[in-house]
PDB file of N, CA and C in Angstrom:
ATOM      1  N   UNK A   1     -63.755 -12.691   9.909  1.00  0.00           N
ATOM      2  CA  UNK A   1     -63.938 -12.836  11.346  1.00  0.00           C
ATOM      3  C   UNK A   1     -63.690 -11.515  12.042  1.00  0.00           C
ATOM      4  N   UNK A   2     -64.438 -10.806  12.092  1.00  0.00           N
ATOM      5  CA  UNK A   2     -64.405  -9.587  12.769  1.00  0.00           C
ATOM      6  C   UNK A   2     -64.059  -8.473  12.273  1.00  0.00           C
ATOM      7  N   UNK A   3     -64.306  -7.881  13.012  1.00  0.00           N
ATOM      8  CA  UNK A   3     -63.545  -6.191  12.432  1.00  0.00           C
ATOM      9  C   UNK A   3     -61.574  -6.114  13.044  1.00  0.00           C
ATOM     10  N   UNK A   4     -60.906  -5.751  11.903  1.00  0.00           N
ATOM     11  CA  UNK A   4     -58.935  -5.740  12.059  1.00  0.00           C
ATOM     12  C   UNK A   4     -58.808  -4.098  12.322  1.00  0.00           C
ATOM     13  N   UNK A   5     -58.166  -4.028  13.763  1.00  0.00           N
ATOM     14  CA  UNK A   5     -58.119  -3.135  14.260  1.00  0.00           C
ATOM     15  C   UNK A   5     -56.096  -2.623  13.648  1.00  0.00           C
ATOM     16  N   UNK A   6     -55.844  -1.376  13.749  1.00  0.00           N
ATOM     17  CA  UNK A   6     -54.445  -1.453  13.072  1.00  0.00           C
ATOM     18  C   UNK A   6     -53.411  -2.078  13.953  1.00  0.00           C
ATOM     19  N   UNK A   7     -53.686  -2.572  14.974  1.00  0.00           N
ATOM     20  CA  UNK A   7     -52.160  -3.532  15.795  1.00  0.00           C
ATOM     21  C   UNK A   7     -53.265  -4.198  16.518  1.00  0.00           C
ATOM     22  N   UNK A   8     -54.312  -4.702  17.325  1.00  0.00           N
ATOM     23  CA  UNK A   8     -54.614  -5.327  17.854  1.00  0.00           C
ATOM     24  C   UNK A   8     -55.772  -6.181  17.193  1.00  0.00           C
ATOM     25  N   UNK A   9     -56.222  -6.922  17.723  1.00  0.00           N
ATOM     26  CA  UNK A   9     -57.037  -8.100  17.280  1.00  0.00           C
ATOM     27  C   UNK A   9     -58.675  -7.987  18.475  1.00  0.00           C
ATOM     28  N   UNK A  10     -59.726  -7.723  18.456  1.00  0.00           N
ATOM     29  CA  UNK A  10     -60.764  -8.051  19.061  1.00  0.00           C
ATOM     30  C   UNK A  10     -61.110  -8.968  19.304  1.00  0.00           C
ATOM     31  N   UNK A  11     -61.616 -10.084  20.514  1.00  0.00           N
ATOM     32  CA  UNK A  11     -62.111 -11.321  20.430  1.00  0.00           C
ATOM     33  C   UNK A  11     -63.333 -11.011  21.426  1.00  0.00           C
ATOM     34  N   UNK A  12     -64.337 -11.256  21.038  1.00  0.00           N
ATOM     35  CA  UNK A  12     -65.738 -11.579  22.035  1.00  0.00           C
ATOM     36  C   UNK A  12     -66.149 -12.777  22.211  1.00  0.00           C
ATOM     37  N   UNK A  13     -66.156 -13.706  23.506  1.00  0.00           N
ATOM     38  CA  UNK A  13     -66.917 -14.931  23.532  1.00  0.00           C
ATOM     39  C   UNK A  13     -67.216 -15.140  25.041  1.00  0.00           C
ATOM     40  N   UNK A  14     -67.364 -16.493  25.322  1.00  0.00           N
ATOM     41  CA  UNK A  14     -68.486 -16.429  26.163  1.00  0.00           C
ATOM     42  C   UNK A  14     -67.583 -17.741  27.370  1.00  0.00           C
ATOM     43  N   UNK A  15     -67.210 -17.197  28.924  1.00  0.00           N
ATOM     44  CA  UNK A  15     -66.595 -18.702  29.165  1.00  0.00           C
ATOM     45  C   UNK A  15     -67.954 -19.480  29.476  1.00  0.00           C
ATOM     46  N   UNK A  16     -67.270 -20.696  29.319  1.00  0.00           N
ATOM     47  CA  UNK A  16     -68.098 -21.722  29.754  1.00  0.00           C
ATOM     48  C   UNK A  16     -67.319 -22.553  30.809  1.00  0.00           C
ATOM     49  N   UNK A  17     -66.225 -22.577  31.040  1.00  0.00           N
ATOM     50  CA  UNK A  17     -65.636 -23.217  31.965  1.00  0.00           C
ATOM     51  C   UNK A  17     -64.752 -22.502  32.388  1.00  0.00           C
ATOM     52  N   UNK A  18     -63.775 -23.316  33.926  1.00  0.00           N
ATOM     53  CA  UNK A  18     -62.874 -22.764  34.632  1.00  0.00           C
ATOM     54  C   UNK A  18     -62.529 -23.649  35.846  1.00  0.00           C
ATOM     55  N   UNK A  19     -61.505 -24.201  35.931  1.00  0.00           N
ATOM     56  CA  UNK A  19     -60.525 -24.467  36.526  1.00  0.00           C
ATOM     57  C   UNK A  19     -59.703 -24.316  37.130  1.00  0.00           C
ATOM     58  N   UNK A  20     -59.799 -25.203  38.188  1.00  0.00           N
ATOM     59  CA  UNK A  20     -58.354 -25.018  39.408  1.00  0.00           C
ATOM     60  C   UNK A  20     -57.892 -25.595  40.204  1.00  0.00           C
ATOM     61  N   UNK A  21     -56.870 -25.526  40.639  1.00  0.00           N
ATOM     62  CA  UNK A  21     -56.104 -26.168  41.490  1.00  0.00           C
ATOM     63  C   UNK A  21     -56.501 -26.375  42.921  1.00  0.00           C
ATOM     64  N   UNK A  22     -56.599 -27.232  43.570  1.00  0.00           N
ATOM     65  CA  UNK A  22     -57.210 -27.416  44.892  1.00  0.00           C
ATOM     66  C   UNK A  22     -56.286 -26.760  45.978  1.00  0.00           C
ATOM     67  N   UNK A  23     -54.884 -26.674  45.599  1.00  0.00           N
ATOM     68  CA  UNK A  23     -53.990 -25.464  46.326  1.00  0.00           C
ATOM     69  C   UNK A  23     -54.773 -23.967  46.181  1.00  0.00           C
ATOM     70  N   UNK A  24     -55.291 -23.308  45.132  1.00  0.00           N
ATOM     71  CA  UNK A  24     -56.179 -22.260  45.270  1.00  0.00           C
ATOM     72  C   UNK A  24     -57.710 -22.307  45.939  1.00  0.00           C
ATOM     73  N   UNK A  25     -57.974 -23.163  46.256  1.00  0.00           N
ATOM     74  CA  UNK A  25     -59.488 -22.826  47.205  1.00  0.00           C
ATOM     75  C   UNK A  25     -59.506 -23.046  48.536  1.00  0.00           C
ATOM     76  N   UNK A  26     -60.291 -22.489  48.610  1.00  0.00           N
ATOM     77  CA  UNK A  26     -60.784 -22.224  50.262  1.00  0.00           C
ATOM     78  C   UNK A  26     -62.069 -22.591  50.711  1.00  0.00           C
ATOM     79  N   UNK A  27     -62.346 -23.493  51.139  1.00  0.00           N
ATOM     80  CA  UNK A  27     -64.129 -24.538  51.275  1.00  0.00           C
ATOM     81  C   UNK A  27     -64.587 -24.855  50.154  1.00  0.00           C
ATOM     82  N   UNK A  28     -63.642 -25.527  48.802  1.00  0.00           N
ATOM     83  CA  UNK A  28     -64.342 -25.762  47.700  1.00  0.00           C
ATOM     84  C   UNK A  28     -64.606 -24.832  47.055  1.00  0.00           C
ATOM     85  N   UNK A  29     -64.123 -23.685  47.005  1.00  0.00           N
ATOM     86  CA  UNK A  29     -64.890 -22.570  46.111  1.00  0.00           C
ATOM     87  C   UNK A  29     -62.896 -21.886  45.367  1.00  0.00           C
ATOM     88  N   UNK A  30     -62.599 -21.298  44.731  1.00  0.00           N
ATOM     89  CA  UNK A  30     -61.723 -20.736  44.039  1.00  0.00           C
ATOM     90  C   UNK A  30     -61.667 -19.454  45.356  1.00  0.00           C
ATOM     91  N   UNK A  31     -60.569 -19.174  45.437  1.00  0.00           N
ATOM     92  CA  UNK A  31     -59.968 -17.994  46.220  1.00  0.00           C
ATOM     93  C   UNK A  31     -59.155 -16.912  45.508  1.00  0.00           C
ATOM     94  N   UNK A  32     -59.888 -16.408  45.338  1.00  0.00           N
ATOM     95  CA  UNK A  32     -59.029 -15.039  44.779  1.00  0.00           C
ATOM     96  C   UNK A  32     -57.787 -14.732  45.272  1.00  0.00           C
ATOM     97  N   UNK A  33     -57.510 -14.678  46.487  1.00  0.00           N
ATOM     98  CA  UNK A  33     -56.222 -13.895  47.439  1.00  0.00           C
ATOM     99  C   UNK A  33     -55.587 -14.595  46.901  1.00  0.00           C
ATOM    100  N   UNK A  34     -56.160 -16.204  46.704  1.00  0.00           N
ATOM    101  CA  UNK A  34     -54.817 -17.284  46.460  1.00  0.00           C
ATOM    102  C   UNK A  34     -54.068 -17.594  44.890  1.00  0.00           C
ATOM    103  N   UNK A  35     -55.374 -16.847  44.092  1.00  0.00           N
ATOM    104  CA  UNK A  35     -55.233 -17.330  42.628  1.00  0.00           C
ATOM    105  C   UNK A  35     -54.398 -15.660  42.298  1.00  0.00           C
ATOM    106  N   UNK A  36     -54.793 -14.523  42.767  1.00  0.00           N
ATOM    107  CA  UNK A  36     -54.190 -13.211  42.648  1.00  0.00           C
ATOM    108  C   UNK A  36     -54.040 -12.696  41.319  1.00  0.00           C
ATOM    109  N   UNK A  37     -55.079 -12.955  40.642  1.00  0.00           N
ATOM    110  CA  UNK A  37     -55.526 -12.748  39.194  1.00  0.00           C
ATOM    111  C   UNK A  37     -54.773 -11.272  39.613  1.00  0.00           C
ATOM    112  N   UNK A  38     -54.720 -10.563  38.089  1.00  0.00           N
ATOM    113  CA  UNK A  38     -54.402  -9.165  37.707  1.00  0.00           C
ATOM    114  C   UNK A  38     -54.629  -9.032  36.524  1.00  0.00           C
ATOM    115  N   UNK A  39     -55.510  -7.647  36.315  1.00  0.00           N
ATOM    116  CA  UNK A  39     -55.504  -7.054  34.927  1.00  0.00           C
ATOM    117  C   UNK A  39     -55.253  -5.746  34.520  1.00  0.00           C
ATOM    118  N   UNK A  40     -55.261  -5.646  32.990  1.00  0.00           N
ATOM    119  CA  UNK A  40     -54.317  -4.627  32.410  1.00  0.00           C
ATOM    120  C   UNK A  40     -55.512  -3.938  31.916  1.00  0.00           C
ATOM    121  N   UNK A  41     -55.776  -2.361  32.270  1.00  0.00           N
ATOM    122  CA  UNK A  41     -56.874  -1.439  31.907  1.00  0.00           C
ATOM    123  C   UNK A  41     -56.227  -1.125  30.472  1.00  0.00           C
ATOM    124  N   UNK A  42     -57.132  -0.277  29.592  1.00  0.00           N
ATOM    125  CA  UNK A  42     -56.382  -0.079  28.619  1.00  0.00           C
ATOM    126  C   UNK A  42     -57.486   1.480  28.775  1.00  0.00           C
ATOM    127  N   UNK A  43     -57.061   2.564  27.474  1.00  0.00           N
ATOM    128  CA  UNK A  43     -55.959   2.463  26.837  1.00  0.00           C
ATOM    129  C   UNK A  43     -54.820   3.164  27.879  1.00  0.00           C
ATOM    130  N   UNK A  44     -55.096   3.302  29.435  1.00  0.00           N
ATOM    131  CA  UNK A  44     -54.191   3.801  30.304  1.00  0.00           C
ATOM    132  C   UNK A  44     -52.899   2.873  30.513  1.00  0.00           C
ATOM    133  N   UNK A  45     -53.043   1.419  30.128  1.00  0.00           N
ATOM    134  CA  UNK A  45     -51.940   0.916  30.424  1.00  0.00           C
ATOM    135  C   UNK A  45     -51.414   0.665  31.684  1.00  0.00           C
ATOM    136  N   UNK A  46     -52.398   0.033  32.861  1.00  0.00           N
ATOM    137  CA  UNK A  46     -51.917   0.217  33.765  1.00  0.00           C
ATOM    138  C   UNK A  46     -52.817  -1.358  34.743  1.00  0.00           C
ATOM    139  N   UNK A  47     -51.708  -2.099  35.162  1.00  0.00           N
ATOM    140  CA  UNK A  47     -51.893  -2.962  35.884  1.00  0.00           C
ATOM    141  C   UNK A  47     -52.915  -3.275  37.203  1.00  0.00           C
ATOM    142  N   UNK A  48     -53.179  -3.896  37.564  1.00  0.00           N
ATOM    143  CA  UNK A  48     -54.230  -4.394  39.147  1.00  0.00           C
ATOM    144  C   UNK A  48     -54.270  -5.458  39.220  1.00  0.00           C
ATOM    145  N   UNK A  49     -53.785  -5.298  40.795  1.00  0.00           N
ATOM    146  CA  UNK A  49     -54.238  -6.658  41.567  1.00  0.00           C
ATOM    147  C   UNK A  49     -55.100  -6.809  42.195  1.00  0.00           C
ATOM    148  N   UNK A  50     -56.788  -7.567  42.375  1.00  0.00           N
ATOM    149  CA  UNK A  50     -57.224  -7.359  43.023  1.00  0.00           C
ATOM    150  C   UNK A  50     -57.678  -5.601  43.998  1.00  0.00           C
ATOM    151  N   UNK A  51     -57.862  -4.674  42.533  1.00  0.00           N
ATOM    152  CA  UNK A  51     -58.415  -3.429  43.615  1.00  0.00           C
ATOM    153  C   UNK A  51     -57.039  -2.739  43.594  1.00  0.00           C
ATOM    154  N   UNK A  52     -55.686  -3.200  43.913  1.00  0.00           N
ATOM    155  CA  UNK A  52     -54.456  -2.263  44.397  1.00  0.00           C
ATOM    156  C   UNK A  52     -53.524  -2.301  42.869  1.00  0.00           C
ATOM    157  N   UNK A  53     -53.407  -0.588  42.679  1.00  0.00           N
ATOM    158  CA  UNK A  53     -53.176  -0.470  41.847  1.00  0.00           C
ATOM    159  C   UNK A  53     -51.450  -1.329  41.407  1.00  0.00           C
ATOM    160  N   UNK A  54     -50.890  -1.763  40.720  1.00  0.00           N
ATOM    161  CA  UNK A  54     -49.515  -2.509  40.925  1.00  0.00           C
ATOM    162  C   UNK A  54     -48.716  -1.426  39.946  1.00  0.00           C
ATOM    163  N   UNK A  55     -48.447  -0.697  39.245  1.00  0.00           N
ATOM    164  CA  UNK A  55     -47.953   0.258  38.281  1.00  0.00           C
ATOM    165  C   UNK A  55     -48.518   0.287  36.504  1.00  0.00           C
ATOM    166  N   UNK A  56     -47.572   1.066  35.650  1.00  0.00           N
ATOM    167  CA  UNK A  56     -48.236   0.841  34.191  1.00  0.00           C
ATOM    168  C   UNK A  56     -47.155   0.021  33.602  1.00  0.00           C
ATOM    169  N   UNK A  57     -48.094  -0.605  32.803  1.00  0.00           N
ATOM    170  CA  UNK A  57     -47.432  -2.005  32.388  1.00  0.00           C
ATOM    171  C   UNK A  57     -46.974  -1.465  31.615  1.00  0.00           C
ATOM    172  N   UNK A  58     -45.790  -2.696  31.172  1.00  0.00           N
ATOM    173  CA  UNK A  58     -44.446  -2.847  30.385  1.00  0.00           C
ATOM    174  C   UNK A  58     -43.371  -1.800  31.010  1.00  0.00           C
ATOM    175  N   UNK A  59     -44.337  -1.144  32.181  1.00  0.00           N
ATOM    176  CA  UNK A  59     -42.301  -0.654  33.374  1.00  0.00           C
ATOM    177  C   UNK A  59     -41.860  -1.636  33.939  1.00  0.00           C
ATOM    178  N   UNK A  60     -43.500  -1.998  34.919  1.00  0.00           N
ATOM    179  CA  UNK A  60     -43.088  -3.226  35.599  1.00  0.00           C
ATOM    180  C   UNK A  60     -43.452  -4.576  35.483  1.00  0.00           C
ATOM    181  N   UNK A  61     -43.534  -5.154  34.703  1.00  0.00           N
ATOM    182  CA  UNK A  61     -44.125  -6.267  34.174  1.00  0.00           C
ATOM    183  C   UNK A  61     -42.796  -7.184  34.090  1.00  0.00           C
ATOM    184  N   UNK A  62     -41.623  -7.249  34.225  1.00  0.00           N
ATOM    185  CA  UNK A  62     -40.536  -8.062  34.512  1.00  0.00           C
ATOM    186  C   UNK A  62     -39.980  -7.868  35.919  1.00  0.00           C
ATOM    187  N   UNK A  63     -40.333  -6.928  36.344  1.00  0.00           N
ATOM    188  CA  UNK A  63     -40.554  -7.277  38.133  1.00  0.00           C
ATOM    189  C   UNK A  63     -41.323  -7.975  38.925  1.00  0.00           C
ATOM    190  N   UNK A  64     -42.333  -7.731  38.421  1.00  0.00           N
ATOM    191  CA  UNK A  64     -44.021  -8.456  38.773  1.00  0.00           C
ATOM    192  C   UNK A  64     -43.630  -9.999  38.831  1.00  0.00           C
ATOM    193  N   UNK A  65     -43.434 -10.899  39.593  1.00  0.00           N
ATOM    194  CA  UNK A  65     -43.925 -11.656  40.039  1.00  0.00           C
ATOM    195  C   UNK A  65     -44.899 -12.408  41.088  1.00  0.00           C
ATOM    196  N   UNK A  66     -46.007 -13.312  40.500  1.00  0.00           N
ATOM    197  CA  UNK A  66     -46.712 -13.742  41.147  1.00  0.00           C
ATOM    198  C   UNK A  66     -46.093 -14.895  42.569  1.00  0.00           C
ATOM    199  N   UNK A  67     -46.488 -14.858  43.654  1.00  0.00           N
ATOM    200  CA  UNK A  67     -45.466 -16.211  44.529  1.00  0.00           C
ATOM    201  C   UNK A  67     -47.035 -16.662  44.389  1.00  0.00           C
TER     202      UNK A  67
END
């Protein structure tokens, strides 16, 4: 199953679904502001929320809480 990278693992697939809480939308549709997804760039190592940069992960990643 794939190509074994020396510490990480590759996965490629495809969503087909997605889900949510009716506390996160706004006219029936999913709200970003409200859901406040964040992701981790690699290989810089460095967090986002929505566009604003939040720091490089694993400094602040036990500060980081979502409300």
């Amino acid at each position: 199953m794939g190509e074994k990278f020396p510490s990480n693992d590759l996965y490629i697939g495809e969503i087909v679904a997605a889900y949510c809480d009716e506390g996160s939308m706004t006219d029936g549709m999913p709200d970003p502001k409200k859901l406040r997804p964040f992701v981790l760039t690699m290989p810089d190592n460095q967090c986002w929320d929505m566009g604003e940069h939040l720091g490089k992960a694993w400094s602040i990643g036990k500060g980081y809480r979502a409300t």
